[in-house]
C-alpha atoms as a PDB file:
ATOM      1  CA  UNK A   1    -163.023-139.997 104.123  1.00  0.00           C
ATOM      2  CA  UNK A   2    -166.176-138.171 103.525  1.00  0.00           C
ATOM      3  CA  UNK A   3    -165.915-137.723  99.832  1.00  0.00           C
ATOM      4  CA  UNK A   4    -165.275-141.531  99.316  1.00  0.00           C
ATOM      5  CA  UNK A   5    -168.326-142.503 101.663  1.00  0.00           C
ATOM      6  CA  UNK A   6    -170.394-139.538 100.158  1.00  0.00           C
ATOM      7  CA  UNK A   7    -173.097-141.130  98.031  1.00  0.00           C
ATOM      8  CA  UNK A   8    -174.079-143.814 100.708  1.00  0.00           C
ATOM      9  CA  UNK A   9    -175.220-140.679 103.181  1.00  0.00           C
ATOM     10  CA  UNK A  10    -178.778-139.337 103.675  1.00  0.00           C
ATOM     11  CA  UNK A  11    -179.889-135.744 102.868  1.00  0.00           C
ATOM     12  CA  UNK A  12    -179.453-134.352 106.665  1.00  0.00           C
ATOM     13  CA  UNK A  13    -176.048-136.061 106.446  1.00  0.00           C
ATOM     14  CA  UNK A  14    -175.027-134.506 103.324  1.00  0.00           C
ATOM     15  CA  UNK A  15    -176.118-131.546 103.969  1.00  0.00           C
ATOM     16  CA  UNK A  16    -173.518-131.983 106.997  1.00  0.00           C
ATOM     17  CA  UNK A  17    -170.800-133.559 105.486  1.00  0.00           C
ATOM     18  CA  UNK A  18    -171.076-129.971 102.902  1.00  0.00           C
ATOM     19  CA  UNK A  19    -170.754-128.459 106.137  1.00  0.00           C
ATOM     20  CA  UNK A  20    -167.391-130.190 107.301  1.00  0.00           C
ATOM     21  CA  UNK A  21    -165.757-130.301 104.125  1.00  0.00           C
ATOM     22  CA  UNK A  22    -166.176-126.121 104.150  1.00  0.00           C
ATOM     23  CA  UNK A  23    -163.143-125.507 106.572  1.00  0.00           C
ATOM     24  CA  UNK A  24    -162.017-129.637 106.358  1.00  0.00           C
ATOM     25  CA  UNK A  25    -160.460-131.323 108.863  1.00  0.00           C
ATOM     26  CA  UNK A  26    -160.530-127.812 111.436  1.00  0.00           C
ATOM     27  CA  UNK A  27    -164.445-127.655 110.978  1.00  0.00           C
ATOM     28  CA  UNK A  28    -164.385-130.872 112.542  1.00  0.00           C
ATOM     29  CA  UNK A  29    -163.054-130.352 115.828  1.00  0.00           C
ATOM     30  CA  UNK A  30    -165.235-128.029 117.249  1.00  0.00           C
ATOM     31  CA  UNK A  31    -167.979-129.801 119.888  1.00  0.00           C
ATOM     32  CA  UNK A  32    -170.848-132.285 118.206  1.00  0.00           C
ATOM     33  CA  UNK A  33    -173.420-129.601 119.441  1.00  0.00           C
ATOM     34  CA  UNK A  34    -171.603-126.624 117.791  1.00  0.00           C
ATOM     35  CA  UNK A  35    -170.994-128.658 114.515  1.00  0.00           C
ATOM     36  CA  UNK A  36    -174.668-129.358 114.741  1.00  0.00           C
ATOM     37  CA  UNK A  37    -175.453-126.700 115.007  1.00  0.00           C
ATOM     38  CA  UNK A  38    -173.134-125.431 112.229  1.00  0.00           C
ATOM     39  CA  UNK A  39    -174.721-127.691 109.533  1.00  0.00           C
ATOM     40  CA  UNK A  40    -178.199-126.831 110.797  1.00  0.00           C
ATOM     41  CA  UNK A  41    -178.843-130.564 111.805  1.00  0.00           C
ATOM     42  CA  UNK A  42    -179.643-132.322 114.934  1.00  0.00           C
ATOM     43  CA  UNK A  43    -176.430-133.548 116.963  1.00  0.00           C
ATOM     44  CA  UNK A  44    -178.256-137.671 116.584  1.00  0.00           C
ATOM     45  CA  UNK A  45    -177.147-136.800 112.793  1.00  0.00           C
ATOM     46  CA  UNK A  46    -173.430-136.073 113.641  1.00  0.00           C
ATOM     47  CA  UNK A  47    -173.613-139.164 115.505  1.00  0.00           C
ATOM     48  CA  UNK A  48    -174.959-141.339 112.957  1.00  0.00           C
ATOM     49  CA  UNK A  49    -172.745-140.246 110.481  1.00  0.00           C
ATOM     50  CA  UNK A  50    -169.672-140.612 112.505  1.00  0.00           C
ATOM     51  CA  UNK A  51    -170.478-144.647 112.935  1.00  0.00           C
ATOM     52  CA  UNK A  52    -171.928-144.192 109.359  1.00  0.00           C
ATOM     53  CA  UNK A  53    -167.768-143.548 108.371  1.00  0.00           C
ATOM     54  CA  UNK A  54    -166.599-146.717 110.556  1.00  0.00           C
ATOM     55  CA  UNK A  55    -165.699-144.910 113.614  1.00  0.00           C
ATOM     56  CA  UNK A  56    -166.752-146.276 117.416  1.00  0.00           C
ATOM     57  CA  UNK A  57    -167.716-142.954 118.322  1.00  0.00           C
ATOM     58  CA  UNK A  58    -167.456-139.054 117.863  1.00  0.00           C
ATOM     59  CA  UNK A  59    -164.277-138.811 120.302  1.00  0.00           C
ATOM     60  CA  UNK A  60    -162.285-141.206 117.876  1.00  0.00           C
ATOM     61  CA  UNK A  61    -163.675-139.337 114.510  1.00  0.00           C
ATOM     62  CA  UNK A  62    -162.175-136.116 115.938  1.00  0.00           C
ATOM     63  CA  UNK A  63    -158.620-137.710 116.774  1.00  0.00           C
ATOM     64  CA  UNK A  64    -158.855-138.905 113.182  1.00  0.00           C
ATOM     65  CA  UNK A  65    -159.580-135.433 111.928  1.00  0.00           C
ATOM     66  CA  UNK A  66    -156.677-134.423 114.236  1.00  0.00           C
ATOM     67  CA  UNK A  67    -154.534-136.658 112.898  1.00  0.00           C
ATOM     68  CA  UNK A  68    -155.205-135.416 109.415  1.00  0.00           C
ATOM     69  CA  UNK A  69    -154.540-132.175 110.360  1.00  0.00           C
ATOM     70  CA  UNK A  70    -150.941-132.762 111.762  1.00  0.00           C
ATOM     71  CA  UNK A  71    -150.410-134.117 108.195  1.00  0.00           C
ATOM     72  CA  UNK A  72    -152.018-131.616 106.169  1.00  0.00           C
ATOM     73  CA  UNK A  73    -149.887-128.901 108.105  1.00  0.00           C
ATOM     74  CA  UNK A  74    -146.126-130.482 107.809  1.00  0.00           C
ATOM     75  CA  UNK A  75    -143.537-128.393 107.410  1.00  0.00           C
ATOM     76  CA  UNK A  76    -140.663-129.957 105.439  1.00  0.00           C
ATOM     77  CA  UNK A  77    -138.657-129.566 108.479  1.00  0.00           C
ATOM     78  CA  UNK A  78    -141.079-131.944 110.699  1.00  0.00           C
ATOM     79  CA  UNK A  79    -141.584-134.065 108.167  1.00  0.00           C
ATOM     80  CA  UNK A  80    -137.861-134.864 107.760  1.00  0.00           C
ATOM     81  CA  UNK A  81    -137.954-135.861 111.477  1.00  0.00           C
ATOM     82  CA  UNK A  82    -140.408-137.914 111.268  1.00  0.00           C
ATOM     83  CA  UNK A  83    -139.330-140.144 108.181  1.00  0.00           C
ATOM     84  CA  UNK A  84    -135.579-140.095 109.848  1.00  0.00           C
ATOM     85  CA  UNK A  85    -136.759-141.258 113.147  1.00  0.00           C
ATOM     86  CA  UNK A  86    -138.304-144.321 111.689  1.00  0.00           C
ATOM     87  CA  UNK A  87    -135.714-144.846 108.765  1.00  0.00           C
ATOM     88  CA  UNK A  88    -135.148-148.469 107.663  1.00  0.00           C
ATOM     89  CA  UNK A  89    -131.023-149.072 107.507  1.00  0.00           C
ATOM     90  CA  UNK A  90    -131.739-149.354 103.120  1.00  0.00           C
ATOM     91  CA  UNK A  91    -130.514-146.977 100.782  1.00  0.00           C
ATOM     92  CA  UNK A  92    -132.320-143.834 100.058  1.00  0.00           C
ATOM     93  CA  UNK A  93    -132.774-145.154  96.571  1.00  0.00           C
ATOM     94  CA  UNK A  94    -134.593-148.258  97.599  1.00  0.00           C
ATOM     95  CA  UNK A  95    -136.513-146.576 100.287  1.00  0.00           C
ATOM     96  CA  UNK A  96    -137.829-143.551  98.138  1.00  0.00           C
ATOM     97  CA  UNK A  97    -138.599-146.170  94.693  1.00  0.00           C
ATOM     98  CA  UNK A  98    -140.976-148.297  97.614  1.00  0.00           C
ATOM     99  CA  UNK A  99    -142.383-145.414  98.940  1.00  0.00           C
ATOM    100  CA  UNK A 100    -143.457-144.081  95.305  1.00  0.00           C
ATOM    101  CA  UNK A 101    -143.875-147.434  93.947  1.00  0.00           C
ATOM    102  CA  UNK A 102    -146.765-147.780  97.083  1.00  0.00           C
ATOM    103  CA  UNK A 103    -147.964-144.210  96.309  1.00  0.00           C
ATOM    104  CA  UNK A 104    -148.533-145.075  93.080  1.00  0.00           C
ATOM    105  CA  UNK A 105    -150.553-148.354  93.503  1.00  0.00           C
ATOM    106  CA  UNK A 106    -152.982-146.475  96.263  1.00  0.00           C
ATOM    107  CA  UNK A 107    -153.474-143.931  93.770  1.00  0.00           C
ATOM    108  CA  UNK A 108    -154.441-145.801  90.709  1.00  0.00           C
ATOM    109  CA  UNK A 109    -156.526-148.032  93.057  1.00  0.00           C
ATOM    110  CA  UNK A 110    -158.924-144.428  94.173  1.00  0.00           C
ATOM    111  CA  UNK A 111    -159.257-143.240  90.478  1.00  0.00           C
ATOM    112  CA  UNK A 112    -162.524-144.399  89.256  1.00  0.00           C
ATOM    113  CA  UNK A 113    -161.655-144.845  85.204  1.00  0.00           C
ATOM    114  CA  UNK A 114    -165.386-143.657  84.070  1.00  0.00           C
ATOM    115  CA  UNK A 115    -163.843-139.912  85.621  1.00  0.00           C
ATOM    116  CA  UNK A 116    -160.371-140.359  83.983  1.00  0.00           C
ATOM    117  CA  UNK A 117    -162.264-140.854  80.723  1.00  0.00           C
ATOM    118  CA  UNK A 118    -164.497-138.096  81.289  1.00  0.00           C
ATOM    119  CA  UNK A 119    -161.479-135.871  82.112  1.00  0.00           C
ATOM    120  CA  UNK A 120    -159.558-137.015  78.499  1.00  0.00           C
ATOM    121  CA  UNK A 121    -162.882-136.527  76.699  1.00  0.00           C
ATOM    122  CA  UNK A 122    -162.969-132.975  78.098  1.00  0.00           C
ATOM    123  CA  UNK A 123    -159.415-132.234  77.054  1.00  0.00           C
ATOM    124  CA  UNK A 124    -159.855-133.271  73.709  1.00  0.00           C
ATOM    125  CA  UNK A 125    -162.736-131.410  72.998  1.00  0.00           C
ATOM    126  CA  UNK A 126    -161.768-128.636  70.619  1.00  0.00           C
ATOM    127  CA  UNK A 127    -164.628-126.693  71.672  1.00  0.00           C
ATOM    128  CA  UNK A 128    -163.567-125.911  74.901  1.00  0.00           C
ATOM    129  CA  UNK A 129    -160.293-123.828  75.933  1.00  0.00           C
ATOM    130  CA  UNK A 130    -158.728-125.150  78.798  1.00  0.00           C
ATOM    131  CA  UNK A 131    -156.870-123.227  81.214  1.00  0.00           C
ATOM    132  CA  UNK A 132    -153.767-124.772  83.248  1.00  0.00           C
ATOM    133  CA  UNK A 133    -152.319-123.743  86.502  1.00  0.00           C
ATOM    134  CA  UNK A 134    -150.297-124.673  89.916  1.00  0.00           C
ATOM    135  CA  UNK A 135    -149.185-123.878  93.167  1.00  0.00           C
ATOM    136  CA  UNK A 136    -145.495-122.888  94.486  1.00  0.00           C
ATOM    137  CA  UNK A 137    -144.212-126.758  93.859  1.00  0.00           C
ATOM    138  CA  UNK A 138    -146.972-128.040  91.427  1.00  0.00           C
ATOM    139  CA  UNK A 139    -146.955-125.265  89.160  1.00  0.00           C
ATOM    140  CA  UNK A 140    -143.835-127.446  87.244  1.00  0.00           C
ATOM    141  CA  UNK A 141    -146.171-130.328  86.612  1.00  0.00           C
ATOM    142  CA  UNK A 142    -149.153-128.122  85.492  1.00  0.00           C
ATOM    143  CA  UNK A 143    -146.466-126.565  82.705  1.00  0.00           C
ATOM    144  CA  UNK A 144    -145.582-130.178  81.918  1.00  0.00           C
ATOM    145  CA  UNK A 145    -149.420-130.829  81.142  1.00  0.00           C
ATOM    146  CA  UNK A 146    -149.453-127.828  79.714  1.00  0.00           C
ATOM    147  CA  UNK A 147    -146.803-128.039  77.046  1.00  0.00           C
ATOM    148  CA  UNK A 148    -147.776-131.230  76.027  1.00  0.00           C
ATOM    149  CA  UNK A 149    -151.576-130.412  75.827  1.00  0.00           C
ATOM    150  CA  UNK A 150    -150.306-127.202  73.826  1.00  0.00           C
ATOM    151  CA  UNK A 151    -148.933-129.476  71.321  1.00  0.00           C
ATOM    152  CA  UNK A 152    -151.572-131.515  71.122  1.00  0.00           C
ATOM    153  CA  UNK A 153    -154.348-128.909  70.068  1.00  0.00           C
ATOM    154  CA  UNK A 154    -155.016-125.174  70.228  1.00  0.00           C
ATOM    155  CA  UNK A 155    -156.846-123.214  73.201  1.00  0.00           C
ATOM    156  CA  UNK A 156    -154.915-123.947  75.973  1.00  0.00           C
ATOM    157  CA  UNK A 157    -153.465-121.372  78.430  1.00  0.00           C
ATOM    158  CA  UNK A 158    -150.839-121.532  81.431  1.00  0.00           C
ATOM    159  CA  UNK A 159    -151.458-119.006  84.246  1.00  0.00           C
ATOM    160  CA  UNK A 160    -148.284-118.025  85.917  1.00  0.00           C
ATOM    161  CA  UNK A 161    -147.271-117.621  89.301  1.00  0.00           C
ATOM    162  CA  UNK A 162    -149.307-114.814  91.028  1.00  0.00           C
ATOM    163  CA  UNK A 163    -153.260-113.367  90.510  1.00  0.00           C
ATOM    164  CA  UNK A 164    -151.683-109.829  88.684  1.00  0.00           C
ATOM    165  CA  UNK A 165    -152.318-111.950  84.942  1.00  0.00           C
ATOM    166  CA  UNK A 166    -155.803-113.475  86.392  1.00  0.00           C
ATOM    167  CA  UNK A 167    -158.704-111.295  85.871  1.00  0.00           C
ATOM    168  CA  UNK A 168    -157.284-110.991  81.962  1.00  0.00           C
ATOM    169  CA  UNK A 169    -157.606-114.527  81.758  1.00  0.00           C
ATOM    170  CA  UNK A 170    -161.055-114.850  83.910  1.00  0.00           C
ATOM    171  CA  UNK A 171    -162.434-112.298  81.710  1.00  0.00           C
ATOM    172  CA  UNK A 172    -163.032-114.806  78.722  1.00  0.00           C
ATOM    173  CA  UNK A 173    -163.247-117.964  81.006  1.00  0.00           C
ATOM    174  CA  UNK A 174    -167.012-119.145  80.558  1.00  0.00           C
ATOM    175  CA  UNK A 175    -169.110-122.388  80.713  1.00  0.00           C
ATOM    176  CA  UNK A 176    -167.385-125.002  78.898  1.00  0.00           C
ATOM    177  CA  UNK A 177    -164.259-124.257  79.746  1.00  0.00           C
ATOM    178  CA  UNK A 178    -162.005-126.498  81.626  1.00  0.00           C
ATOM    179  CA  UNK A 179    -159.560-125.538  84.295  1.00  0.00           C
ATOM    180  CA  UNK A 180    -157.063-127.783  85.837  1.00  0.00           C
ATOM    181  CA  UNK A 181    -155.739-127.156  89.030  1.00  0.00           C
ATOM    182  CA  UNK A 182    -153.162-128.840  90.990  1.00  0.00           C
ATOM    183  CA  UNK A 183    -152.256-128.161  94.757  1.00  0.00           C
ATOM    184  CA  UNK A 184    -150.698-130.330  97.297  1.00  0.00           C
ATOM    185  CA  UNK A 185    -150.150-129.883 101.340  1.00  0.00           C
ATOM    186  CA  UNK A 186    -149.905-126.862 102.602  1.00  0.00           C
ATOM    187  CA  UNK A 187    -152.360-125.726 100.648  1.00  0.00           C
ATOM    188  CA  UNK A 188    -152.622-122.040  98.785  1.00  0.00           C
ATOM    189  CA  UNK A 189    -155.132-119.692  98.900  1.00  0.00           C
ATOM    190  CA  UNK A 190    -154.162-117.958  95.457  1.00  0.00           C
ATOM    191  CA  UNK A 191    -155.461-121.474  94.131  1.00  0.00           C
ATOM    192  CA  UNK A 192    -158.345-122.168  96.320  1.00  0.00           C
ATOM    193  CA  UNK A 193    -159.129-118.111  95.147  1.00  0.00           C
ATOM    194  CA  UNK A 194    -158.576-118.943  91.519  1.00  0.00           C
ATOM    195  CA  UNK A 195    -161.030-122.043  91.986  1.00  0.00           C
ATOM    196  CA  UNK A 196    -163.550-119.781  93.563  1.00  0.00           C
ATOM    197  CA  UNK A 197    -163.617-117.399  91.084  1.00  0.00           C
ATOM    198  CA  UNK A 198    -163.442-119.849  87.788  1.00  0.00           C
ATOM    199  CA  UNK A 199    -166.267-122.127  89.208  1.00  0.00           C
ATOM    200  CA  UNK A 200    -168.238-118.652  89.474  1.00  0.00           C
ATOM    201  CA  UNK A 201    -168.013-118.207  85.815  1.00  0.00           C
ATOM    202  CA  UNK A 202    -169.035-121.430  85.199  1.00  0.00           C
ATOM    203  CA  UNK A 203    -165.966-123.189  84.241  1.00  0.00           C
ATOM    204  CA  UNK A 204    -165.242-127.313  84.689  1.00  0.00           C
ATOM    205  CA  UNK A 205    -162.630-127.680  87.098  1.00  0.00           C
ATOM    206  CA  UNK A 206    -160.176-130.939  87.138  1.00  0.00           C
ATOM    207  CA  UNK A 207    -158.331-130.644  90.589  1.00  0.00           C
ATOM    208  CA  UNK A 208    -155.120-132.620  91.055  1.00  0.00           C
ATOM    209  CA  UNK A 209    -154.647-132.834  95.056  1.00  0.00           C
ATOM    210  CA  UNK A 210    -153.156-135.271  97.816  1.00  0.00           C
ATOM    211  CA  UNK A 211    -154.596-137.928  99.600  1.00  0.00           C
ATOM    212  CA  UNK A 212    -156.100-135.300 102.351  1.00  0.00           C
ATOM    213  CA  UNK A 213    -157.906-133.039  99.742  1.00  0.00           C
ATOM    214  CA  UNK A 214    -157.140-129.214  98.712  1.00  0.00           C
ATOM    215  CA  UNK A 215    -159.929-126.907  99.903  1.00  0.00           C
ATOM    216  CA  UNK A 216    -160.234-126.096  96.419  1.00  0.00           C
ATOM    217  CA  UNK A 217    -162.603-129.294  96.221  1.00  0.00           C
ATOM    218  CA  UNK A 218    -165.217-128.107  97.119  1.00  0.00           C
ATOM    219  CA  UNK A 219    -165.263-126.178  93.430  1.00  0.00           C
ATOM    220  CA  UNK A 220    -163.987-128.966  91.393  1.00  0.00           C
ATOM    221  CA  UNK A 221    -165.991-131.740  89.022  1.00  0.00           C
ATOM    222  CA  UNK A 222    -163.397-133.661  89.013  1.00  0.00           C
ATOM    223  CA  UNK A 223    -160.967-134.819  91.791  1.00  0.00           C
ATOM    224  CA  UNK A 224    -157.436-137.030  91.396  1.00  0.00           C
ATOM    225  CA  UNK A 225    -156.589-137.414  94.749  1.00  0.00           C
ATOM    226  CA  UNK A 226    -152.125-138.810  94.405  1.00  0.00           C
ATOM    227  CA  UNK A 227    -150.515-140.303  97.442  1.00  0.00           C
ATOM    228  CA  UNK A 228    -147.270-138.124  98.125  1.00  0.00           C
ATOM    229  CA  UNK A 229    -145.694-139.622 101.632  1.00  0.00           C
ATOM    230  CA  UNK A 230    -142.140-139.987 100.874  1.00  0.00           C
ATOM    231  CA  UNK A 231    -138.679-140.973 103.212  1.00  0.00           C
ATOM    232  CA  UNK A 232    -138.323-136.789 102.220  1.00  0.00           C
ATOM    233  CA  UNK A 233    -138.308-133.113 104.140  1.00  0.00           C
ATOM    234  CA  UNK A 234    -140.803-132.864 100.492  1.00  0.00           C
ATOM    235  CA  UNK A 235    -143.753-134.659  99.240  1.00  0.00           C
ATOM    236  CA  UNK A 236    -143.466-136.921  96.496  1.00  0.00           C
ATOM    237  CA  UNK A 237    -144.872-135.800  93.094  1.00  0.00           C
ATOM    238  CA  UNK A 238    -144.299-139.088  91.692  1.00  0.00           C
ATOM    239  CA  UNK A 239    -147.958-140.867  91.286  1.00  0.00           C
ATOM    240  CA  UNK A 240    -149.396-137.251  90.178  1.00  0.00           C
ATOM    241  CA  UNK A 241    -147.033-137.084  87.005  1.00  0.00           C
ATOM    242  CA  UNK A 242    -147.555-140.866  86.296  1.00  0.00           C
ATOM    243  CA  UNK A 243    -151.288-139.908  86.371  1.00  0.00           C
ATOM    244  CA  UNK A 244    -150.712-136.545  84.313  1.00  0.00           C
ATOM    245  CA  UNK A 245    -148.539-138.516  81.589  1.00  0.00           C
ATOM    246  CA  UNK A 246    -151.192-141.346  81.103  1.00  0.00           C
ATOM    247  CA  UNK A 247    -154.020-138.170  80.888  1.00  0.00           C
ATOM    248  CA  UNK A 248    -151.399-136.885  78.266  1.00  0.00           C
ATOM    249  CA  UNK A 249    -150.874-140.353  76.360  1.00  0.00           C
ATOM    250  CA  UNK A 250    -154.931-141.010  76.248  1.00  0.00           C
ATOM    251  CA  UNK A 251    -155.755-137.231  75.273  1.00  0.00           C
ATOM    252  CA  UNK A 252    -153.031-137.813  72.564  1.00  0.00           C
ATOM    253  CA  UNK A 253    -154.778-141.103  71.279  1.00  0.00           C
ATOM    254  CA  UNK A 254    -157.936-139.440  71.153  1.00  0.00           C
ATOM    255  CA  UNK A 255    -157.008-136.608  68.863  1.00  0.00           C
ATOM    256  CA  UNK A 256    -154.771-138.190  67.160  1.00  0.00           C
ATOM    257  CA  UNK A 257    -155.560-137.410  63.412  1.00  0.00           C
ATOM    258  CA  UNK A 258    -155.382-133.416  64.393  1.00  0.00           C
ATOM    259  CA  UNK A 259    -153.001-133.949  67.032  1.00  0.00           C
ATOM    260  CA  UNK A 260    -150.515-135.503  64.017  1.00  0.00           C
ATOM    261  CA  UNK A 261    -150.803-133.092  61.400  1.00  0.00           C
ATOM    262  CA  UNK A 262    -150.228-130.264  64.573  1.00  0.00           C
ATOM    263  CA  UNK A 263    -147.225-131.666  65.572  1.00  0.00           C
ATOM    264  CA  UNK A 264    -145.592-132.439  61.710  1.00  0.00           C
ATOM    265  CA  UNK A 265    -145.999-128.378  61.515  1.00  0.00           C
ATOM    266  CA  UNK A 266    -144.397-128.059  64.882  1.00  0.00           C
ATOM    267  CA  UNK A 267    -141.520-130.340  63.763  1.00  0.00           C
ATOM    268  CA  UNK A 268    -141.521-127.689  60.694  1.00  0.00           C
ATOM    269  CA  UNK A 269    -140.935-124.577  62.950  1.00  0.00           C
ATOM    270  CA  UNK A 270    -138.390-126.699  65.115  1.00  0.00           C
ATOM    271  CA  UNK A 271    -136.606-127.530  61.942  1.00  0.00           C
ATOM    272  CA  UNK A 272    -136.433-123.853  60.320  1.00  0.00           C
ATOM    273  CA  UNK A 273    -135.366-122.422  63.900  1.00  0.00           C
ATOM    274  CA  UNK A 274    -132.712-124.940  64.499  1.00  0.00           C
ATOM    275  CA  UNK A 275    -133.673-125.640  67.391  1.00  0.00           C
ATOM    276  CA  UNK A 276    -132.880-129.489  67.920  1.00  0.00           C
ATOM    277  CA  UNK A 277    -129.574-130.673  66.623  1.00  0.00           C
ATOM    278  CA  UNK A 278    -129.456-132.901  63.548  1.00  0.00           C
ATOM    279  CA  UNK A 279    -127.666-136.150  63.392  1.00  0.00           C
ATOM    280  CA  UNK A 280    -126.948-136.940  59.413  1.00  0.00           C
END
């Protein structure tokens, strides 16, 4: 909401909407004078903004922003009731392929293509290392991105579960460098720390996230908000991995004549090990 409406506010109100999307949605439910007075603007300038964002008046912003919160903070227990209280008499497999098929569609239609580019551009520069890493559930796709960028090109690194490896990998993490992130609902702090702490050192940071927004945002040059409702007690990761397998395909076009000769040699050291069976 205030990301996507972001570039059309004035100073005072950006300077405000910084100040929301600090502690976002919780920093918005305090009074209008006290989140004035938060953001060191006048409380006319919550109130502009407010209608600025389509809403009647501050009372209806804040049941949005309440509203948000209730999803942000899900449990996969509540969110099984929820979905099974409202459950359509189809089969699971129908329901879930809409539900990701929809996901999927809102997604694509909030990625600006000028910032997937940029993002594929970044990867494929061989100048800069990039860095890889997840949360509890994510960190599965973030290996998937990272195995296939591995193969792809050198200088790539997957942080594993935990901050005990971190300040190794920090320690050579400069400007240049590009991180990607990924954290969904129920957000973590190890990542929101990690984000802190690589956008200190001057790192690019590509943020995978829900719909809502991880509070690691706030650090991140680029954003790819996924849709991840689903008929589920879990969130879908569907429209994330569609959008991490097309960043894979592109990045994969792009360095394609190194990418090639890297991969015949790894086709070499998969055919000396034995790993992959032969069919003659």
């Amino acid at each position: 909401m205030l990301n996507a409406r972001f570039d059309t506010l004035t100073r005072a109100e950006k300077q405000l909407a910084n100040s929301l999307l600090d502690n976002y949605p919780v920093s918005g439910l305090a009074s209008i004078t006290a989140i004035a007075q938060a953001a060191q603007v006048s409380t006319p300038t919550v109130a502009r903004m407010v209608q600025k964002l389509g809403f009647v008046g501050f009372s209806e912003f804040q049941a949005r922003l309440r509203d948000e919160l209730e999803a942000r903070i899900s449990n996969p227990i509540s969110k099984h009731d929820l979905w099974s209280g409202d459950a359509p008499d189809t089969h699971m497999l129908n329901r879930f392929a809409d539900a990701a098929m929809q996901n999927l569609r809102q997604t694509l239609a909030q990625i600006d293509p000028k910032d997937f580019d940029a993002i594929c551009a970044a990867l494929a520069d061989k100048q800069s290392r990039i860095y890889v890493t997840g949360g509890r559930i994510t960190r599965s796709i973030a290996e998937y991105l990272f195995t296939h960028l591995q193969m792809l090109r050198g200088g790539v690194t997957f942080l594993p579960a935990g901050d005990g490896t971190w300040p190794h990998h920090l320690l050579d993490l400069g400007a240049g460098d590009i991180f990607v992130m990924f954290d969904m609902r129920r957000y973590e702090n190890t990542v929101l720390r990690l984000a802190e702490l690589a956008a200190a050192r001057g790192a690019t940071i590509v943020l995978f996230t829900d719909q809502w927004g991880s509070p690691a945002t706030k650090h991140a040059r680029f954003r790819i908000n996924c849709r991840i409702e689903a008929p589920s007690a879990w969130d879908s990761a569907a429209a994330m991995l569609v959008i991490v397998e097309s960043l894979i395909a592109q990045v994969q076009q792009e360095t394609w004549q190194d990418s090639r000769a890297r991969m015949d040699a790894l086709e070499d050291i998969f055919d000396t090990t034995g790993l992959f069976r032969k069919f003659k």
